[in-house]
N, C-alpha and C. Protein backbone atom coordinates (compact mmCIF):
# COMPACT_ATOMS: atom_id res chain seq x y z
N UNK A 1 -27.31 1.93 -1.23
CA UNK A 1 -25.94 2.41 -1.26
C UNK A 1 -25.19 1.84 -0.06
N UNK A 2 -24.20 1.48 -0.20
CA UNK A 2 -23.48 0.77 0.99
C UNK A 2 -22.44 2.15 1.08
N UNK A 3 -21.94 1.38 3.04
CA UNK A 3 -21.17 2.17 3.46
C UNK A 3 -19.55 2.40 2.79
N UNK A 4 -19.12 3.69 2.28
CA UNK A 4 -17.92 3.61 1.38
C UNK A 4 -16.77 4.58 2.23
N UNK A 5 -15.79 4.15 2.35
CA UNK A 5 -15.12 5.11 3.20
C UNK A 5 -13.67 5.48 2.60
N UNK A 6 -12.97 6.38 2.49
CA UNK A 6 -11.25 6.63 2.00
C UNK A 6 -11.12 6.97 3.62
N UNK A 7 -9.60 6.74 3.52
CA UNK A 7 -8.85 7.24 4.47
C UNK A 7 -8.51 8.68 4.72
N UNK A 8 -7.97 9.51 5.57
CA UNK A 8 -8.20 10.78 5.51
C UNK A 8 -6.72 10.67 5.00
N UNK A 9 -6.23 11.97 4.48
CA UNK A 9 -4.93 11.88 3.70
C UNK A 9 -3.82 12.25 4.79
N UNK A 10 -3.75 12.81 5.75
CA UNK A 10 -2.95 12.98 6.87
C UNK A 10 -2.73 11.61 7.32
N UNK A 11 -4.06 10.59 7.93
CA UNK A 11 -3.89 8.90 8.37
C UNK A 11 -3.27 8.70 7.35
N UNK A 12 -3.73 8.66 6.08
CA UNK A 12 -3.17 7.81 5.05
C UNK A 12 -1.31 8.21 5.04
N UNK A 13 -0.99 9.08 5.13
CA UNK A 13 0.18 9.44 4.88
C UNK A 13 0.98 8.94 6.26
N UNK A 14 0.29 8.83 7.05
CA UNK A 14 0.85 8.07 8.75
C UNK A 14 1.08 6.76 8.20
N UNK A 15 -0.03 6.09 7.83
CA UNK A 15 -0.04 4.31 7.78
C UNK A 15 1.58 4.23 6.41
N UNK A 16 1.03 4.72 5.51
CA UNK A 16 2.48 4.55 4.76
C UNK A 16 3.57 4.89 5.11
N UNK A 17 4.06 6.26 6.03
CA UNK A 17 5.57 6.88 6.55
C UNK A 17 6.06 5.44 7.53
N UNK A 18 4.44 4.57 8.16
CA UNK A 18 5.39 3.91 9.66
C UNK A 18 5.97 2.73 8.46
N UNK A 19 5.52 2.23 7.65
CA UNK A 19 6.20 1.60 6.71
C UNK A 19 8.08 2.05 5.74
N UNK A 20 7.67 3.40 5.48
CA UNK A 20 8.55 4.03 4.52
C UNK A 20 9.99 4.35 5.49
N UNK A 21 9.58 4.74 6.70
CA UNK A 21 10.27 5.57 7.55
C UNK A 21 10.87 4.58 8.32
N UNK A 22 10.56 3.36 8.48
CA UNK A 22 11.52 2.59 9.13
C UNK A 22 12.56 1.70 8.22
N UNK A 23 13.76 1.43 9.31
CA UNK A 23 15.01 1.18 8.64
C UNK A 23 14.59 -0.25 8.33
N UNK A 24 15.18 -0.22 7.31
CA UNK A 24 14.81 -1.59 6.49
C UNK A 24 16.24 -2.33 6.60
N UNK A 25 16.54 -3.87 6.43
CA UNK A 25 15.51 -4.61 6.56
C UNK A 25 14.13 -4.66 7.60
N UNK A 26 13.16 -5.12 7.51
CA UNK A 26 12.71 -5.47 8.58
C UNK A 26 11.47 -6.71 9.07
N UNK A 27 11.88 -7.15 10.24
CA UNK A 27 11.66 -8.75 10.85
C UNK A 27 10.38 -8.86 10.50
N UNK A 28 9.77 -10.04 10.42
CA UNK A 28 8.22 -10.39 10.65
C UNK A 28 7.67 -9.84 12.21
N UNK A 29 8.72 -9.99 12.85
CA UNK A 29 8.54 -9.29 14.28
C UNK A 29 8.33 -7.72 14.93
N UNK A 30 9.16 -7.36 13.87
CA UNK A 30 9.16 -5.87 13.88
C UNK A 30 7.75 -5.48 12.43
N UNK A 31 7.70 -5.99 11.64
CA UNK A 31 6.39 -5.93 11.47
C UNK A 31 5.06 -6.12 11.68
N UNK A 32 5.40 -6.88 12.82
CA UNK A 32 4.04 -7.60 13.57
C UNK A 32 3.72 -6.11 14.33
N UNK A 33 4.63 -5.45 14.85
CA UNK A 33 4.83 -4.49 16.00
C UNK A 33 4.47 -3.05 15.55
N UNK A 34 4.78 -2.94 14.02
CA UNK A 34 4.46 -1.93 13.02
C UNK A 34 2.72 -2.09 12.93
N UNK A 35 2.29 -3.35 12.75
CA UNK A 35 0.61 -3.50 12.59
C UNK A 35 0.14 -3.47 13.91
N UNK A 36 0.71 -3.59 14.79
CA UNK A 36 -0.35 -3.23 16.10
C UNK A 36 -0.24 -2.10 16.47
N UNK A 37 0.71 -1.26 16.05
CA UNK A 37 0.86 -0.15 16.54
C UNK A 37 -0.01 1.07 15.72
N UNK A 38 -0.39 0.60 14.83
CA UNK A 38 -1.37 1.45 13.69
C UNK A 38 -2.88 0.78 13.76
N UNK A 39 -3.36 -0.29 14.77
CA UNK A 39 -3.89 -1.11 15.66
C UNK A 39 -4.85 -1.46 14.74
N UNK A 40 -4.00 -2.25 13.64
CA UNK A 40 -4.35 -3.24 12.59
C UNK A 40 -4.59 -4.61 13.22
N UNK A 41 -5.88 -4.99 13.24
CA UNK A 41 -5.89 -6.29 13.94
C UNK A 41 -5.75 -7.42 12.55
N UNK A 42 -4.97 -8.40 13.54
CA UNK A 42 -4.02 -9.53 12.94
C UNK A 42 -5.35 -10.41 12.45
N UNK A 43 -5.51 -11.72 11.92
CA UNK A 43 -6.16 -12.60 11.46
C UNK A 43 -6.11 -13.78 12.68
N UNK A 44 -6.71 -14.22 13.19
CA UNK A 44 -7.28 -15.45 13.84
C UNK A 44 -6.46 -16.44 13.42
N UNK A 45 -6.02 -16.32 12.30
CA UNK A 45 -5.97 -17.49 11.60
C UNK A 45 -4.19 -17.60 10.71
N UNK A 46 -3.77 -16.78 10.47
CA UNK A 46 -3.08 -16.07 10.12
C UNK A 46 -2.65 -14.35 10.12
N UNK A 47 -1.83 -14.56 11.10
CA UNK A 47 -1.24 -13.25 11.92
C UNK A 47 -0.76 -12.22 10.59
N UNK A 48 0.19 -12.66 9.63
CA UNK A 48 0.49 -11.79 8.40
C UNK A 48 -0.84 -11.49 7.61
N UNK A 49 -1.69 -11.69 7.86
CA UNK A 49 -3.32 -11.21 7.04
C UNK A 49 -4.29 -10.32 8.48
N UNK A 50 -4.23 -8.89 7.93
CA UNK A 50 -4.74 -8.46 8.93
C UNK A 50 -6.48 -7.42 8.36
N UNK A 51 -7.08 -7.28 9.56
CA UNK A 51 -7.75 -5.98 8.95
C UNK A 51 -7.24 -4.35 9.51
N UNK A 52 -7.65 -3.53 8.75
CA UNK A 52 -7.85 -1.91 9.57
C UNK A 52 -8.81 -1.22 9.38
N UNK A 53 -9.46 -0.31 10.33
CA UNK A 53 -10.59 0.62 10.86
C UNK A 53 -11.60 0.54 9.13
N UNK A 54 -11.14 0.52 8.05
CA UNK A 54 -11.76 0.55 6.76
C UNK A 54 -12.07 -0.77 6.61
N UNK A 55 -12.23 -2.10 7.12
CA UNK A 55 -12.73 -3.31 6.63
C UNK A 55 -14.09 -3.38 6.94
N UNK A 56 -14.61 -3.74 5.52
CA UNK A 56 -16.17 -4.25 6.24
C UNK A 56 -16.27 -5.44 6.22
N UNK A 57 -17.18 -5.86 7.38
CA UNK A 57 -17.55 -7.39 7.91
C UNK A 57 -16.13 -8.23 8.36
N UNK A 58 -15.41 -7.12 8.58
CA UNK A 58 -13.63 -7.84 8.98
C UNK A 58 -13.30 -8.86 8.55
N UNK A 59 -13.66 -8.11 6.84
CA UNK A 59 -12.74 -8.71 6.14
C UNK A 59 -11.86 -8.36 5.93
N UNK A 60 -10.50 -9.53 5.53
CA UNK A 60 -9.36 -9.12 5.97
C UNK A 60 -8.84 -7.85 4.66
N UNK A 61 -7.93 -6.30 4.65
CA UNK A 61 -7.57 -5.92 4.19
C UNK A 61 -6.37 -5.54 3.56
N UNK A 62 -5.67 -6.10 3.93
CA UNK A 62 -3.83 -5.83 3.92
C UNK A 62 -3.18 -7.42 4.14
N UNK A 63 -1.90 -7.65 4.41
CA UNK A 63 -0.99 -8.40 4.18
C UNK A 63 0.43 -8.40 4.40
N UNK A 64 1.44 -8.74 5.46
CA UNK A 64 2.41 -8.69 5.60
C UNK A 64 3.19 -9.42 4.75
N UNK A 65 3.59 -9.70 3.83
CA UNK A 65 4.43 -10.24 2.87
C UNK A 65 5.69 -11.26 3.53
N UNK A 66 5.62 -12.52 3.17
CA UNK A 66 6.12 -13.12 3.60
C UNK A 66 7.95 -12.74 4.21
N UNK A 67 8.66 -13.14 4.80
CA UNK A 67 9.57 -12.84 5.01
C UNK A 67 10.70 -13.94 4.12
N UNK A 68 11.95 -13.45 3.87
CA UNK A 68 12.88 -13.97 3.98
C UNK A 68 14.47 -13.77 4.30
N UNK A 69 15.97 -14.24 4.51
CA UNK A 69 16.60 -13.85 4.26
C UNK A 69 16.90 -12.05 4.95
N UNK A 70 16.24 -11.82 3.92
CA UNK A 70 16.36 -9.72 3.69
C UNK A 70 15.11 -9.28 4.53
N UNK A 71 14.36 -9.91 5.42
CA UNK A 71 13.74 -9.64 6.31
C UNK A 71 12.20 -9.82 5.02
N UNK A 72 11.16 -9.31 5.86
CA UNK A 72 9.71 -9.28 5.06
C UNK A 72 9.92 -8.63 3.91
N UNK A 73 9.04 -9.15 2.69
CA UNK A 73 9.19 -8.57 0.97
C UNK A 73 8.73 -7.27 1.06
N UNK A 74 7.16 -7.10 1.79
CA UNK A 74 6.47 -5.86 1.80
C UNK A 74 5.50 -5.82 2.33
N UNK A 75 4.14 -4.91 2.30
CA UNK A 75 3.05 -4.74 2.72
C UNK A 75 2.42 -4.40 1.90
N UNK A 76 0.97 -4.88 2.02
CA UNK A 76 -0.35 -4.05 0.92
C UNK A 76 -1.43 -4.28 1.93
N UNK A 77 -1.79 -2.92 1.56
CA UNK A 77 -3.14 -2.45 2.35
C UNK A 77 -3.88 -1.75 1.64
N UNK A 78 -5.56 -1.35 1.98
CA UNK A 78 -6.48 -0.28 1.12
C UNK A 78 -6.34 0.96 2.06
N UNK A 79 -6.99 1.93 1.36
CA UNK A 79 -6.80 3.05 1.78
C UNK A 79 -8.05 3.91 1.58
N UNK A 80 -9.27 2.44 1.39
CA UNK A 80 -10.44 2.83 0.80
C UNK A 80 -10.91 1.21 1.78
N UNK A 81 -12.33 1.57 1.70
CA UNK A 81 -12.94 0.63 2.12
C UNK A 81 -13.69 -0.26 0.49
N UNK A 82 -14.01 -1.28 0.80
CA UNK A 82 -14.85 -2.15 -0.63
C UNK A 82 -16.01 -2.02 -0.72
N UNK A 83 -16.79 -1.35 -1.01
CA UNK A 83 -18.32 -1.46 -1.27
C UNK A 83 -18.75 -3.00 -1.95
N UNK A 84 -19.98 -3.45 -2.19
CA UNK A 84 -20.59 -4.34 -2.40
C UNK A 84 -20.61 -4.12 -4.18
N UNK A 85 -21.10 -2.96 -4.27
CA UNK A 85 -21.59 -2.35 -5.73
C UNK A 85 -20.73 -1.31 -6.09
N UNK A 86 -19.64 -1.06 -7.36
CA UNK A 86 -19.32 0.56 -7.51
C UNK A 86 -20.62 1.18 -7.78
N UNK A 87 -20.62 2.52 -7.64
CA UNK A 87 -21.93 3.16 -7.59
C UNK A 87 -21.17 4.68 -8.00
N UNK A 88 -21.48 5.32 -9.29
CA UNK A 88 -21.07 6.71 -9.55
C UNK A 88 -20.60 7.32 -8.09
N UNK A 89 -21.09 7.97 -7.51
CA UNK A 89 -20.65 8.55 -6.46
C UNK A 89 -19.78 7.98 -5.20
N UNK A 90 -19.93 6.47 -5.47
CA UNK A 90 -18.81 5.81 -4.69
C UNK A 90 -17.17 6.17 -5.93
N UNK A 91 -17.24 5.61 -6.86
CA UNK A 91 -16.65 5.64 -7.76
C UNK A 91 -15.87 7.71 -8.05
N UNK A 92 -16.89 8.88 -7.61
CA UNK A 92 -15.98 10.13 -7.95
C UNK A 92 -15.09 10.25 -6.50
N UNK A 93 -15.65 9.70 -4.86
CA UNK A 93 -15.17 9.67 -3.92
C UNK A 93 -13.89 9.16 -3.68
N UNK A 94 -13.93 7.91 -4.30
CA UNK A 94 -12.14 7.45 -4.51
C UNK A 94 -11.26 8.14 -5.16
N UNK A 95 -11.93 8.83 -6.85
CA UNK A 95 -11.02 9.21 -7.87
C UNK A 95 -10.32 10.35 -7.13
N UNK A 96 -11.45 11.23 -6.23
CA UNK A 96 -10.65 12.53 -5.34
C UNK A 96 -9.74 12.35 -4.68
N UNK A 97 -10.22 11.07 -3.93
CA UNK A 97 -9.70 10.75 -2.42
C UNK A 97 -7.98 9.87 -3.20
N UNK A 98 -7.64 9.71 -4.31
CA UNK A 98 -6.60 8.99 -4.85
C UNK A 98 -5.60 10.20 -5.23
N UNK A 99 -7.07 11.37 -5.58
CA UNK A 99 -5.76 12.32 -6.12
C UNK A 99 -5.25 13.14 -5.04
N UNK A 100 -5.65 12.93 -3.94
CA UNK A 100 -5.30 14.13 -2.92
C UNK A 100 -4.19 13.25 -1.91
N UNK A 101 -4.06 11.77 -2.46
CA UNK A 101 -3.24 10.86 -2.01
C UNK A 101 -1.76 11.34 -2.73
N UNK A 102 -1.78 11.38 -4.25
CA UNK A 102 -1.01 11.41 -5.06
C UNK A 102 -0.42 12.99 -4.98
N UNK A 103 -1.17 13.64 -4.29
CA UNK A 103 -0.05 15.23 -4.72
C UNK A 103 0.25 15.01 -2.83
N UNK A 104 -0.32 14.35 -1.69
CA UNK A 104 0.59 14.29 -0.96
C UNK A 104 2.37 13.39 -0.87
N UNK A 105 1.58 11.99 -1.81
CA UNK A 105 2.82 11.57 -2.01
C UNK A 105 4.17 12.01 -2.87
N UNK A 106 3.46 12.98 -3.78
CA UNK A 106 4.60 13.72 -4.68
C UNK A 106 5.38 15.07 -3.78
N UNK A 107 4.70 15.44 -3.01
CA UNK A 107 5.20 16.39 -2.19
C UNK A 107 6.33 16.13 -1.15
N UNK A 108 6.09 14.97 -0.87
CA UNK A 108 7.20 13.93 -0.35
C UNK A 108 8.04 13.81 -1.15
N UNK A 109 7.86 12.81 -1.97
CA UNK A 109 8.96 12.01 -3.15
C UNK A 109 9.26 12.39 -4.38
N UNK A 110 8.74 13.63 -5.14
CA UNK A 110 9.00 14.32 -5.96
C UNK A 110 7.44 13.20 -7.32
N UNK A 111 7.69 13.22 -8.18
CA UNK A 111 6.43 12.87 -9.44
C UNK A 111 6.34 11.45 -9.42
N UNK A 112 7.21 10.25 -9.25
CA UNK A 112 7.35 9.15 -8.92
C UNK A 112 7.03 8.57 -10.49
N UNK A 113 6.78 7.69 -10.84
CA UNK A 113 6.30 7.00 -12.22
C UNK A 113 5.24 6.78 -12.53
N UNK A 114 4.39 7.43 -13.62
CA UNK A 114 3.13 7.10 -13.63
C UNK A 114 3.41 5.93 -14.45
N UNK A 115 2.01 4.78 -14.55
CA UNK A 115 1.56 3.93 -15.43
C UNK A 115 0.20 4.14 -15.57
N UNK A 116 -0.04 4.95 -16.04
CA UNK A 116 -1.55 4.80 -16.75
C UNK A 116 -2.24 6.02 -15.72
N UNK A 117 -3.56 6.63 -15.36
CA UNK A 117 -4.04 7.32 -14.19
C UNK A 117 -4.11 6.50 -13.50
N UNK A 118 -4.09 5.13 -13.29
CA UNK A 118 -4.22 4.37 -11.46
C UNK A 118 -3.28 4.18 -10.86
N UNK A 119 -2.50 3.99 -11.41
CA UNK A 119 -0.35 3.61 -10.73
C UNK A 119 0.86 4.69 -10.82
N UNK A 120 0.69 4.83 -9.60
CA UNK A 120 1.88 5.74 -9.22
C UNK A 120 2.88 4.84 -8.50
N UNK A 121 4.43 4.69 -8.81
CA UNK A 121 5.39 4.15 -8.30
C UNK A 121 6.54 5.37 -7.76
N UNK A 122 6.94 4.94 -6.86
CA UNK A 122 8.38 5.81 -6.20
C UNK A 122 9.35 4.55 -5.49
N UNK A 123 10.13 5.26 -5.91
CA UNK A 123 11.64 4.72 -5.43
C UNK A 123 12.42 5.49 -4.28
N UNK A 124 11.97 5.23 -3.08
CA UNK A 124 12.62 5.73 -2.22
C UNK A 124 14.31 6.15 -1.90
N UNK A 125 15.10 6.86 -1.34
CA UNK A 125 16.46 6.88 -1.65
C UNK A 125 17.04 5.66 -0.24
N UNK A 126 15.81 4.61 0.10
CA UNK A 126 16.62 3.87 1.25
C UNK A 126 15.96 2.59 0.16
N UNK A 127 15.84 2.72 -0.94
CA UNK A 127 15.70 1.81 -2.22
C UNK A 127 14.02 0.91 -1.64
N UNK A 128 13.63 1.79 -0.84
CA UNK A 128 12.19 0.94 -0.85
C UNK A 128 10.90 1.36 -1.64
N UNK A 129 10.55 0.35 -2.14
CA UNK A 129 9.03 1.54 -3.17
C UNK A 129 7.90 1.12 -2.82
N UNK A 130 7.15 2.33 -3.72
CA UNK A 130 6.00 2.39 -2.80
C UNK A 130 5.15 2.50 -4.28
N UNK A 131 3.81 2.03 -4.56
CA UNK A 131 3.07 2.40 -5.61
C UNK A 131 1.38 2.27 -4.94
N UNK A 132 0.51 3.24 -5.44
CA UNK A 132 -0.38 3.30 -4.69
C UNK A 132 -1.36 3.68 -6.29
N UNK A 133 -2.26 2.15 -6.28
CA UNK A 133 -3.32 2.11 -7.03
C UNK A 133 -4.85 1.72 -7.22
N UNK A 134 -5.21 2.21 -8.17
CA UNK A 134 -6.87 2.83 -8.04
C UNK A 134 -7.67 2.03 -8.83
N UNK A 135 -8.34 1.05 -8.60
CA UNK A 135 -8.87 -0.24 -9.31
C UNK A 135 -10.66 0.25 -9.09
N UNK A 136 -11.27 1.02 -9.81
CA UNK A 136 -12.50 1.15 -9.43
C UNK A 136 -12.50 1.91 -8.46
N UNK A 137 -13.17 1.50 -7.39
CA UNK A 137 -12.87 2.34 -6.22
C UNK A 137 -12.06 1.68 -5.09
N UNK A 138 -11.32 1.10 -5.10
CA UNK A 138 -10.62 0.91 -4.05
C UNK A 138 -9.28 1.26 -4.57
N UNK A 139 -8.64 1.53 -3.25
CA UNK A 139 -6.96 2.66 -3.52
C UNK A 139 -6.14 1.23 -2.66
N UNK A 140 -5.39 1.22 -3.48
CA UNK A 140 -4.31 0.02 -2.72
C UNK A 140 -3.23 0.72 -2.83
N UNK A 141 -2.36 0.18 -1.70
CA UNK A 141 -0.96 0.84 -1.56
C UNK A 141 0.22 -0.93 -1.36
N UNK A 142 0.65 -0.78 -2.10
CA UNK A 142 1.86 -1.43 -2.00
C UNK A 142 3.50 -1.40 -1.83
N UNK A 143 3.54 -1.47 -0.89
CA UNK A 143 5.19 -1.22 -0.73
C UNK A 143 6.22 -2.19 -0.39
N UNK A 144 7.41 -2.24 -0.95
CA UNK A 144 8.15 -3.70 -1.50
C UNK A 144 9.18 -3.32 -0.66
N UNK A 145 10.44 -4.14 -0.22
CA UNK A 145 11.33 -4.20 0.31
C UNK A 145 12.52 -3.20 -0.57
N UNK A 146 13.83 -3.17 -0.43
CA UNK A 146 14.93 -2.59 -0.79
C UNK A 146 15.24 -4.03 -1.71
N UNK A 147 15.44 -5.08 -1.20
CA UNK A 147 15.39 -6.71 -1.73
C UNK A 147 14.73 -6.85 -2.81
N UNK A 148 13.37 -6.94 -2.85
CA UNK A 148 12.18 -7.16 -3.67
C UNK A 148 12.26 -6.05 -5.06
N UNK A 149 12.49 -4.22 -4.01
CA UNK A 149 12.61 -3.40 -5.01
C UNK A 149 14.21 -3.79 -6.44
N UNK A 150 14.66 -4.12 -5.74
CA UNK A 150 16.05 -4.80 -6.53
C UNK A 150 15.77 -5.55 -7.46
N UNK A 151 14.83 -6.77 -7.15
CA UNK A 151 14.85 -8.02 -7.88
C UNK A 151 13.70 -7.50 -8.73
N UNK A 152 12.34 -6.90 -8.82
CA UNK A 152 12.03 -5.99 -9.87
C UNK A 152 12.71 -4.96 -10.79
N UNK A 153 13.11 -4.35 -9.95
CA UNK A 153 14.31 -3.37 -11.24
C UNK A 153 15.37 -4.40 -12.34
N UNK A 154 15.64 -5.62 -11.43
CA UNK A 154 16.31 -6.41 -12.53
C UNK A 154 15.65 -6.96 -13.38
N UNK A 155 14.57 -7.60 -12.90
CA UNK A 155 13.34 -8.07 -13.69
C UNK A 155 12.79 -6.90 -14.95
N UNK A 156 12.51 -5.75 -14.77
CA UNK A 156 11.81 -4.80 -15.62
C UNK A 156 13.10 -4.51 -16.80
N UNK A 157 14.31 -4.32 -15.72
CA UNK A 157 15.51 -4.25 -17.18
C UNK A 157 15.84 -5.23 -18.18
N UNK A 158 15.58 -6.80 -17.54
CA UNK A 158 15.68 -7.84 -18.23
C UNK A 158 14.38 -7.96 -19.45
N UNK A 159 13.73 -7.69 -18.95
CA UNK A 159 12.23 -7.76 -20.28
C UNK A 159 12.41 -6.54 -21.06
N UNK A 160 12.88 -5.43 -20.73
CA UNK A 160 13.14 -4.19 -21.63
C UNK A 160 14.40 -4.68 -23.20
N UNK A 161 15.47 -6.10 -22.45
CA UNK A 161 16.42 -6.65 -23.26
C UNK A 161 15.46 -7.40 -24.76
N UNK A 162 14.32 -8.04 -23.85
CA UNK A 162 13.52 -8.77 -25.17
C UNK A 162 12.87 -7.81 -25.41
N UNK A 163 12.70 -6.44 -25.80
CA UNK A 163 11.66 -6.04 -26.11
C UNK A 163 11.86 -5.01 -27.58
């Protein structure tokens, strides 16, 4: 059995607010400053590819999203560590550890959008979103710009036209 870890839901709800809670746009700089301060170490190799306290063999876990224009697109990070093998009991540890994610994030943001049981989406009212999903056992959190969130909402209305 390898080592399997979730985040505790209080951290977890820290690492996403320093994201959610700051005024957007924001710089590759001011995101650089956002990942050290949650003391996400950067990549050797590439500074926007980082790990946190949940990587094993530091490998890298997350991603600062390139910038442009409207400042950086977004961030994705786990909120789970990767095991080698899913393993039943790695596998009920996430499903908990996702749902105790999901009624903190609804307690915040009200029910947000389901897609299926792994994807939960919210639309923040400073237009930034956040969706946090459950692939096996690892919990990913992704959160998109006010920019990015835009150019998806146009995107999802435009394919709803062919559909």
């Amino acid at each position: 059995m390898t080592n399997y870890h979730t985040l505790p839901v209080d951290e977890a709800m820290a690492w996403i607010r320093a994201w959610t809670d700051h005024a957007w746009p924001i710089t590759l700089q001011q995101a650089f400053a956002i990942r050290d301060r949650l003391e996400w170490v950067p990549s050797p190799h590439e500074p926007r590819f980082f790990t946190t306290k949940l990587s094993l063999n530091r490998r890298e876990n997350g991603r600062i999203s390139r910038s442009n224009e409207f400042g950086i697109t977004g961030v994705n990070f786990s909120l789970s560590s990767t095991p080698s093998s899913e393993e039943i009991e790695q596998k009920k540890i996430a499903h908990a550890a996702y749902s105790h994610y999901i009624n903190a994030l609804q307690s915040l943001w009200g029910p947000g959008t389901t897609y299926g049981k792994s994807h939960f989406r919210w639309v923040l009212s400073n237009k930034v979103s956040i969706s946090i999903i459950l692939t096996g056992t690892r919990i990913g959190v992704k959160i998109e710009s006010p920019w990015l969130t835009q150019v998806t909402e146009e995107y999802d209305r435009a394919m709803e036209d062919y559909e």
